[in-house]
Protein backbone atom coordinates (compact mmCIF):
# COMPACT_ATOMS: atom_id res chain seq x y z
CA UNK A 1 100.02 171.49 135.34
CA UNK A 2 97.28 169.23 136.50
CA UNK A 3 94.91 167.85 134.18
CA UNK A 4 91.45 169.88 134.13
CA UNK A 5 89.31 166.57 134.12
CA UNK A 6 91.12 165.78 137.44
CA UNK A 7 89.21 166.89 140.76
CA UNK A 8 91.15 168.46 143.52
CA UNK A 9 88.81 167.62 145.98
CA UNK A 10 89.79 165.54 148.98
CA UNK A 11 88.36 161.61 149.28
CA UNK A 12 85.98 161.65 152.76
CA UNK A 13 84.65 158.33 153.85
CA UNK A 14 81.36 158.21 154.07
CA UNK A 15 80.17 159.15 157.37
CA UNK A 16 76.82 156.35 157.02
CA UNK A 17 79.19 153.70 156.08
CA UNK A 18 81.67 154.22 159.17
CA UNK A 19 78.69 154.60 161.33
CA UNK A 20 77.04 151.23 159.99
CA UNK A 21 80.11 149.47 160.71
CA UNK A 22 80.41 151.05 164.30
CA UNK A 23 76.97 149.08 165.06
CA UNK A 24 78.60 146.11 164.55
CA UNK A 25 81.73 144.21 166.55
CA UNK A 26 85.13 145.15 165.40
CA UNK A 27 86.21 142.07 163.40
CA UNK A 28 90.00 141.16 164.55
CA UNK A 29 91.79 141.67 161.37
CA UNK A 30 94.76 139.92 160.31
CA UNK A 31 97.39 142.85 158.90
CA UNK A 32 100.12 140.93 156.44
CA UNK A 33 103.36 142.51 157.04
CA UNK A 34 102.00 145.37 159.34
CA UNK A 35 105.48 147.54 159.84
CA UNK A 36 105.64 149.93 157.45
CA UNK A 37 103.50 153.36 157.49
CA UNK A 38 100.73 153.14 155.47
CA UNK A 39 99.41 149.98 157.06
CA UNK A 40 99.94 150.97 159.96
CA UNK A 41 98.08 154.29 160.34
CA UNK A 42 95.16 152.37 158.45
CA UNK A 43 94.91 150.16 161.51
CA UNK A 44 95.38 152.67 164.16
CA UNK A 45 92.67 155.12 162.37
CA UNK A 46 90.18 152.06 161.94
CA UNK A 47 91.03 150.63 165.19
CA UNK A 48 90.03 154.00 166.81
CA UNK A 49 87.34 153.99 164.80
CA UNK A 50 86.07 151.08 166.67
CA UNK A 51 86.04 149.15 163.70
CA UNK A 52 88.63 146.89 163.83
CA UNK A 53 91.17 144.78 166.19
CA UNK A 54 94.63 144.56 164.62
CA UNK A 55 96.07 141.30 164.56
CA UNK A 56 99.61 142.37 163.71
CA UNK A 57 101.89 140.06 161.17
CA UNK A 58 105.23 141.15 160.04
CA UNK A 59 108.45 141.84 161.43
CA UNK A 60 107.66 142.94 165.27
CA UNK A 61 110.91 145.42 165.83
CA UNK A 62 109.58 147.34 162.54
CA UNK A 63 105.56 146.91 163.47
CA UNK A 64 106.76 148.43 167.11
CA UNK A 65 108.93 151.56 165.75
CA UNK A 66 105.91 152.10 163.38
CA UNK A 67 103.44 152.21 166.51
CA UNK A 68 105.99 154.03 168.41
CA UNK A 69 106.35 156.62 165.61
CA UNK A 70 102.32 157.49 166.12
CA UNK A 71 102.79 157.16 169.54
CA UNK A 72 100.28 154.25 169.20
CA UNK A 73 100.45 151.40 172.56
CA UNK A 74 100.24 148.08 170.44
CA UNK A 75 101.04 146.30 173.62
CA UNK A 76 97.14 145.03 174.34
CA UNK A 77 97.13 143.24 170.40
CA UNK A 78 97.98 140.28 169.22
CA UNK A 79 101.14 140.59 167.23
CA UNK A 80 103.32 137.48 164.91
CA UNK A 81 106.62 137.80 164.10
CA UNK A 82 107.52 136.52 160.73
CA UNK A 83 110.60 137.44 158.68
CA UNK A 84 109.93 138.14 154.77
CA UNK A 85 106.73 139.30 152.71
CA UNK A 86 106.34 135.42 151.96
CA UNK A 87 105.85 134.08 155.64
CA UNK A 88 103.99 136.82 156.41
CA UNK A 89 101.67 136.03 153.73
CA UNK A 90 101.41 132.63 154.68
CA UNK A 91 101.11 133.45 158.45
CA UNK A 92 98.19 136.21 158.33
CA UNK A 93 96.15 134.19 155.82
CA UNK A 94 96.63 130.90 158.11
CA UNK A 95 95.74 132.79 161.11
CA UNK A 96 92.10 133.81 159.02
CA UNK A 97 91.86 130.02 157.90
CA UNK A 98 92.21 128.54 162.01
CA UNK A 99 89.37 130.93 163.21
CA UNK A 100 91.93 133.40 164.38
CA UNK A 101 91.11 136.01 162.85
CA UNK A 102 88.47 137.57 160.68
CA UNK A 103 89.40 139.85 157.91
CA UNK A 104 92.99 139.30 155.88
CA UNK A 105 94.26 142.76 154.94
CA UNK A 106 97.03 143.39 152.88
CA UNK A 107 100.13 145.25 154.50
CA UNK A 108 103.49 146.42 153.23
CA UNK A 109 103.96 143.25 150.65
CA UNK A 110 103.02 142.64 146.69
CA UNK A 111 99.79 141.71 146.05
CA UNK A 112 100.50 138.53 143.83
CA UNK A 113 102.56 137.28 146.87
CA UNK A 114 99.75 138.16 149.39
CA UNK A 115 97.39 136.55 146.80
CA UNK A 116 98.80 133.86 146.44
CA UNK A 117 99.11 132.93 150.13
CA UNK A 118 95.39 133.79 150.03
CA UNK A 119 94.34 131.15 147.46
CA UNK A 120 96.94 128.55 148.71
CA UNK A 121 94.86 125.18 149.69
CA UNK A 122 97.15 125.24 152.80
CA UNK A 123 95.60 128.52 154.26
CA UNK A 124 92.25 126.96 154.30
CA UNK A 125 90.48 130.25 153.19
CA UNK A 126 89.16 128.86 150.06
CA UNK A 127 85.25 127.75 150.07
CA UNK A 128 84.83 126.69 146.39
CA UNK A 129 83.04 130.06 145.54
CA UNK A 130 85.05 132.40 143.26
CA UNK A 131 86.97 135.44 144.60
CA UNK A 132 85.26 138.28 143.75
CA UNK A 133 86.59 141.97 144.43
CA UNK A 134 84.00 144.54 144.80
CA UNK A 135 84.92 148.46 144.84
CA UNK A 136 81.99 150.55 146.98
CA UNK A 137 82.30 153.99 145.49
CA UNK A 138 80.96 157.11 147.38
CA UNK A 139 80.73 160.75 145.86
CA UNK A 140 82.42 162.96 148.27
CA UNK A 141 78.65 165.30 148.50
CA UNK A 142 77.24 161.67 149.66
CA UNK A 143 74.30 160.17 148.12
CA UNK A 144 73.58 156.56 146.62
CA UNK A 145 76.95 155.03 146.59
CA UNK A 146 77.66 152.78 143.49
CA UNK A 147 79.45 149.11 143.70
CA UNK A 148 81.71 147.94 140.93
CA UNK A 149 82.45 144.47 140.75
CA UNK A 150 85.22 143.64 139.26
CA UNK A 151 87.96 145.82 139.01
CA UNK A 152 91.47 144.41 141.03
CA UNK A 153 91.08 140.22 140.75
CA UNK A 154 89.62 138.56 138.06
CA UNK A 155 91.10 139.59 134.60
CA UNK A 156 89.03 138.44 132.28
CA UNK A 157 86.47 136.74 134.09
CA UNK A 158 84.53 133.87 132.25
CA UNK A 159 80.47 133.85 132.90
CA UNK A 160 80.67 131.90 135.60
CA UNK A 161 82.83 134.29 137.71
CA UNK A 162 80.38 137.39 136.33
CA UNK A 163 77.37 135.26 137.79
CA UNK A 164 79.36 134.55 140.99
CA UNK A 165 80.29 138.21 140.96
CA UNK A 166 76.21 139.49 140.45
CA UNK A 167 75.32 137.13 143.92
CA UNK A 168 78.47 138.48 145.96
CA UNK A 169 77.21 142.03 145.08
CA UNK A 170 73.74 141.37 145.92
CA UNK A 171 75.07 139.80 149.39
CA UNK A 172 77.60 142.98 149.92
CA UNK A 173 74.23 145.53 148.97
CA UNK A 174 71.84 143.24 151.48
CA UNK A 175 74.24 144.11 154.22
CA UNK A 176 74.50 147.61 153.40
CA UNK A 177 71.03 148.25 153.91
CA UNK A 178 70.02 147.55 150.25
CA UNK A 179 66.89 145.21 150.38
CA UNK A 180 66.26 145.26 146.39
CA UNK A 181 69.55 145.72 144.67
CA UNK A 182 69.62 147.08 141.09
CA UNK A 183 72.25 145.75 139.07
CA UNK A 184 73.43 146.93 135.09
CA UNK A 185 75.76 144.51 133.09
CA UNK A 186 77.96 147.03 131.53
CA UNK A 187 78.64 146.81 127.82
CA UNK A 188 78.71 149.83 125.00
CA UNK A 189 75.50 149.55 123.81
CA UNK A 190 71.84 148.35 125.23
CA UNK A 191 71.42 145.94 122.43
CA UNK A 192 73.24 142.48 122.18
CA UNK A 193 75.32 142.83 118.95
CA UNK A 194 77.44 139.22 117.99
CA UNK A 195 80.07 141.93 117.21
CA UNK A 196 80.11 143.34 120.35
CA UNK A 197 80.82 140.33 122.71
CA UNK A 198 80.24 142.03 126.33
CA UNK A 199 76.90 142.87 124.92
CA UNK A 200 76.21 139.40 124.22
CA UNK A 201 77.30 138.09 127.43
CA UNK A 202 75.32 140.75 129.09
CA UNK A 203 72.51 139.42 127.62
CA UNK A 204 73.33 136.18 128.82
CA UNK A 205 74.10 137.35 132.39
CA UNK A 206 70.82 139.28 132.66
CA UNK A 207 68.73 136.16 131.58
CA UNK A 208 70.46 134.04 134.39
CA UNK A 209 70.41 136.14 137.06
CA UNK A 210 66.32 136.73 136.36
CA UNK A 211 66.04 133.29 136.27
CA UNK A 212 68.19 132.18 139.36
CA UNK A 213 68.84 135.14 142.00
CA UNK A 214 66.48 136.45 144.08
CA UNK A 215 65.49 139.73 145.54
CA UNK A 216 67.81 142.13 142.97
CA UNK A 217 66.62 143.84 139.55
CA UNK A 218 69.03 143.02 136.53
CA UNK A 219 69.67 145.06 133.14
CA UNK A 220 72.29 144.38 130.81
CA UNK A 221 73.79 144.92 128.32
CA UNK A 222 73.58 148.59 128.92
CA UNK A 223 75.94 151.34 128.10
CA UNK A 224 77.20 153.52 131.22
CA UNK A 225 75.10 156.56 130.17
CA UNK A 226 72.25 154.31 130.61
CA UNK A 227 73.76 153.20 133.66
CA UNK A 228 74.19 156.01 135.49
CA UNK A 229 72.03 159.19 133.70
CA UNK A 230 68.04 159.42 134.34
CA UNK A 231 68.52 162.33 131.13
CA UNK A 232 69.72 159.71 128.92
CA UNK A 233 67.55 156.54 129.35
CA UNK A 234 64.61 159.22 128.76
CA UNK A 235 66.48 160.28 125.69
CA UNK A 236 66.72 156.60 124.70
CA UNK A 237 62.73 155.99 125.82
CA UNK A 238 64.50 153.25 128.32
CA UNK A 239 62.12 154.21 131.27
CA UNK A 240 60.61 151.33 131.81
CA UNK A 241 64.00 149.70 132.57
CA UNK A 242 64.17 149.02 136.68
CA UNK A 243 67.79 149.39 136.71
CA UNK A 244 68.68 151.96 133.61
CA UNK A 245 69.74 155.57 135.31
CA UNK A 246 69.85 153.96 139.06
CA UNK A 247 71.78 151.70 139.10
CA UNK A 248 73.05 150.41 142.67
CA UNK A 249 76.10 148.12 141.06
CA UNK A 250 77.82 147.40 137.60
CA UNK A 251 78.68 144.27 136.93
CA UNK A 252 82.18 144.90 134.72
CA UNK A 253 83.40 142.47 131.35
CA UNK A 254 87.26 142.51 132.29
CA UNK A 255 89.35 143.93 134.47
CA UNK A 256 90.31 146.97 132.04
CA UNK A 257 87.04 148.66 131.98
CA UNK A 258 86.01 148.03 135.79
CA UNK A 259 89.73 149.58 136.71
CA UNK A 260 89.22 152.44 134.48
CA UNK A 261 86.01 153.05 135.33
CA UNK A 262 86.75 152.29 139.01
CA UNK A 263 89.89 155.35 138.91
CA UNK A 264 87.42 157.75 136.72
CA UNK A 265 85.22 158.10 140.03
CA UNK A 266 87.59 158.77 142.03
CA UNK A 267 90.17 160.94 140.09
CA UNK A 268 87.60 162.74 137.95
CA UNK A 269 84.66 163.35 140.60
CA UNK A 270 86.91 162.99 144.28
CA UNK A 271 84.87 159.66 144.82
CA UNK A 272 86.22 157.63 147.99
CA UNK A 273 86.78 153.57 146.91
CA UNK A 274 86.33 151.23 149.53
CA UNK A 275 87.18 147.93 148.44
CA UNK A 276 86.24 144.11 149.49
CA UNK A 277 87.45 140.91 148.05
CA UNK A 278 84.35 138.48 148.63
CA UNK A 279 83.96 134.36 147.95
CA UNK A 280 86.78 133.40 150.72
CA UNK A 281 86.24 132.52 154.24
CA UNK A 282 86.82 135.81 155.29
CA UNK A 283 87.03 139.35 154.11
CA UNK A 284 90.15 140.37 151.96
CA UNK A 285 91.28 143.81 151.75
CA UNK A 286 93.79 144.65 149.47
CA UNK A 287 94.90 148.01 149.94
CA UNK A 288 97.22 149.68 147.79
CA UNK A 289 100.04 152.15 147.98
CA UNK A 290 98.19 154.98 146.33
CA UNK A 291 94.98 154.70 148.59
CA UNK A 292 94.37 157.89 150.22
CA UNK A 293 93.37 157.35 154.59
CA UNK A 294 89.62 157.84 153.46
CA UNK A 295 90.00 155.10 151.26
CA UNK A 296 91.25 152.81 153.53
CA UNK A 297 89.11 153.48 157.13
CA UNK A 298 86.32 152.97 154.44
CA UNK A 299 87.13 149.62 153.25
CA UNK A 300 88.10 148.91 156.82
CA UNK A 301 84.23 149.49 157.30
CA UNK A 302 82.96 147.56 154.60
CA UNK A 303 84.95 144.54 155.76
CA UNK A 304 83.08 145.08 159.73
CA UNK A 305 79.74 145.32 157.54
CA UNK A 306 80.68 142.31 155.71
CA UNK A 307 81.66 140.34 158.84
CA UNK A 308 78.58 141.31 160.87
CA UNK A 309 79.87 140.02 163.61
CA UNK A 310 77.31 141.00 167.25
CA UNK A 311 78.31 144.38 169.37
């Protein structure tokens, strides 16, 4: 028996975000270790799309029986053949450092080995900005989608990544249409308590990024009623907080509350995750096994908005 919290309803990508991405050109993405399924019908469905170009990494008599299997011609792509998850790591994320390619996208290989080939020096991705991942969350009814930044990367990411992490956000909401992001710094309460050290740092965080980024409005610490519910910031007499109750993004403490709260939109309300690793040369996608198709067309999208590259 299922849980009752749980929603049965079905992830959708969200039709605005697909068609924002179709309005720009279909970045040529870099697949790391393409031949198994699940990569491979994400880069057939995006690549029909119009979306993306495959650049196809991997083991080429496996990425051809996979193409073959959904009767897909491959033929017209670009397509490496590398042996192993490691050179296939190495190879995709090389091909994104020389220019030849523009997105890195994680196929059928563990994520600290494709992470690792996408922080190596050698692959010439890095630009001295931290890697920030940054989940777009849509509610399957549409409406105001909500970023969380960061739930997949960092683990427990010092003040300096947080403030790296408000600026990629701000970026990510610019190019989705968003001309005055507002941003909460999520803690448990609204007041900065020394016992409560996310609220402190919240503080902290809101102070800076008032002080030195542009264009957004910033609230923290606040708690994620006061994030997210209008009925309880009027409870709390909050409404002359900007952000409080409409919030565009939450900026997460660690990597335990922004992947719980990340997985309670989506398995409690049906919300679709699209999801962007920011601060390298290029896009980063790291899709996962349990991603539903929805989820993964959609981040496929927010990589092509990220890119902006000309029709």
């Amino acid at each position: 028996m299922s849980s009752p919290f749980l929603s049965l309803r079905e992830a959708t990508a969200p039709a605005d975000l697909i068609a924002r991405a179709q309005g720009f050109g279909p970045p040529r993405v870099a697949i790391a270790r393409a031949g198994a399924p699940l990569p491979m019908e994400a880069a057939e469905d995006a690549t029909k799309a119009g979306i993306m170009t495959p650049v196809f990494v991997g083991e080429a008599d496996m990425i051809r029986a996979e193409a073959a299997k959904l009767d897909w011609d491959i033929s017209g792509y670009a397509l490496h053949d590398t042996t192993g998850e490691e050179e296939a790591g190495k190879t995709a994320a090389a091909l994104c450092g020389a220019g030849e390619a523009d997105v890195l996208m994680k196929g059928q290989l563990h994520t600290d080995v494709f992470m690792k080939s996408a922080v190596s020096r050698d692959a010439g991705l890095r630009t001295g900005a931290r890697f920030v991942h940054i989940f777009h969350i849509s509610h399957p009814d549409g409406g105001k989608p909500i970023l969380i930044s960061d739930a997949a990367v960092n683990v427990s990411p010092d003040l300096t990544t947080r403030q790296s992490a408000i600026v990629e956000v701000r970026k990510l909401l610019n190019k989705l249409g968003n001309d005055r992001p507002k941003i909460a710094i999520l803690s448990a309460t609204e007041s900065a308590i020394p016992s409560v050290p996310s609220s402190m740092d919240g503080k902290a965080l809101a102070e800076w990024a008032k002080a030195n980024v542009e264009g957004i409005d910033v609230s923290g610490p606040l708690a994620l009623d006061l994030i997210i519910s209008p009925k309880a910031v009027a409870t709390k007499k909050l409404t002359d907080d900007p952000v409080a109750g409409q919030a565009d993004a939450i900026i997460v403490p660690d990597i335990v509350s922004g992947n719980a709260l990340f997985k309670a939109f989506v398995y409690l309300t049906g919300g679709c995750a699209a999801g962007v690793v920011t601060g390298a040369k290029v896009p980063i996608l790291l899709t996962s096994r349990a991603d539903p198709p929805a989820a993964r067309i959609a981040s496929a999208a927010l990589a092509a908005i990220s890119c902006g590259l000309p029709r």
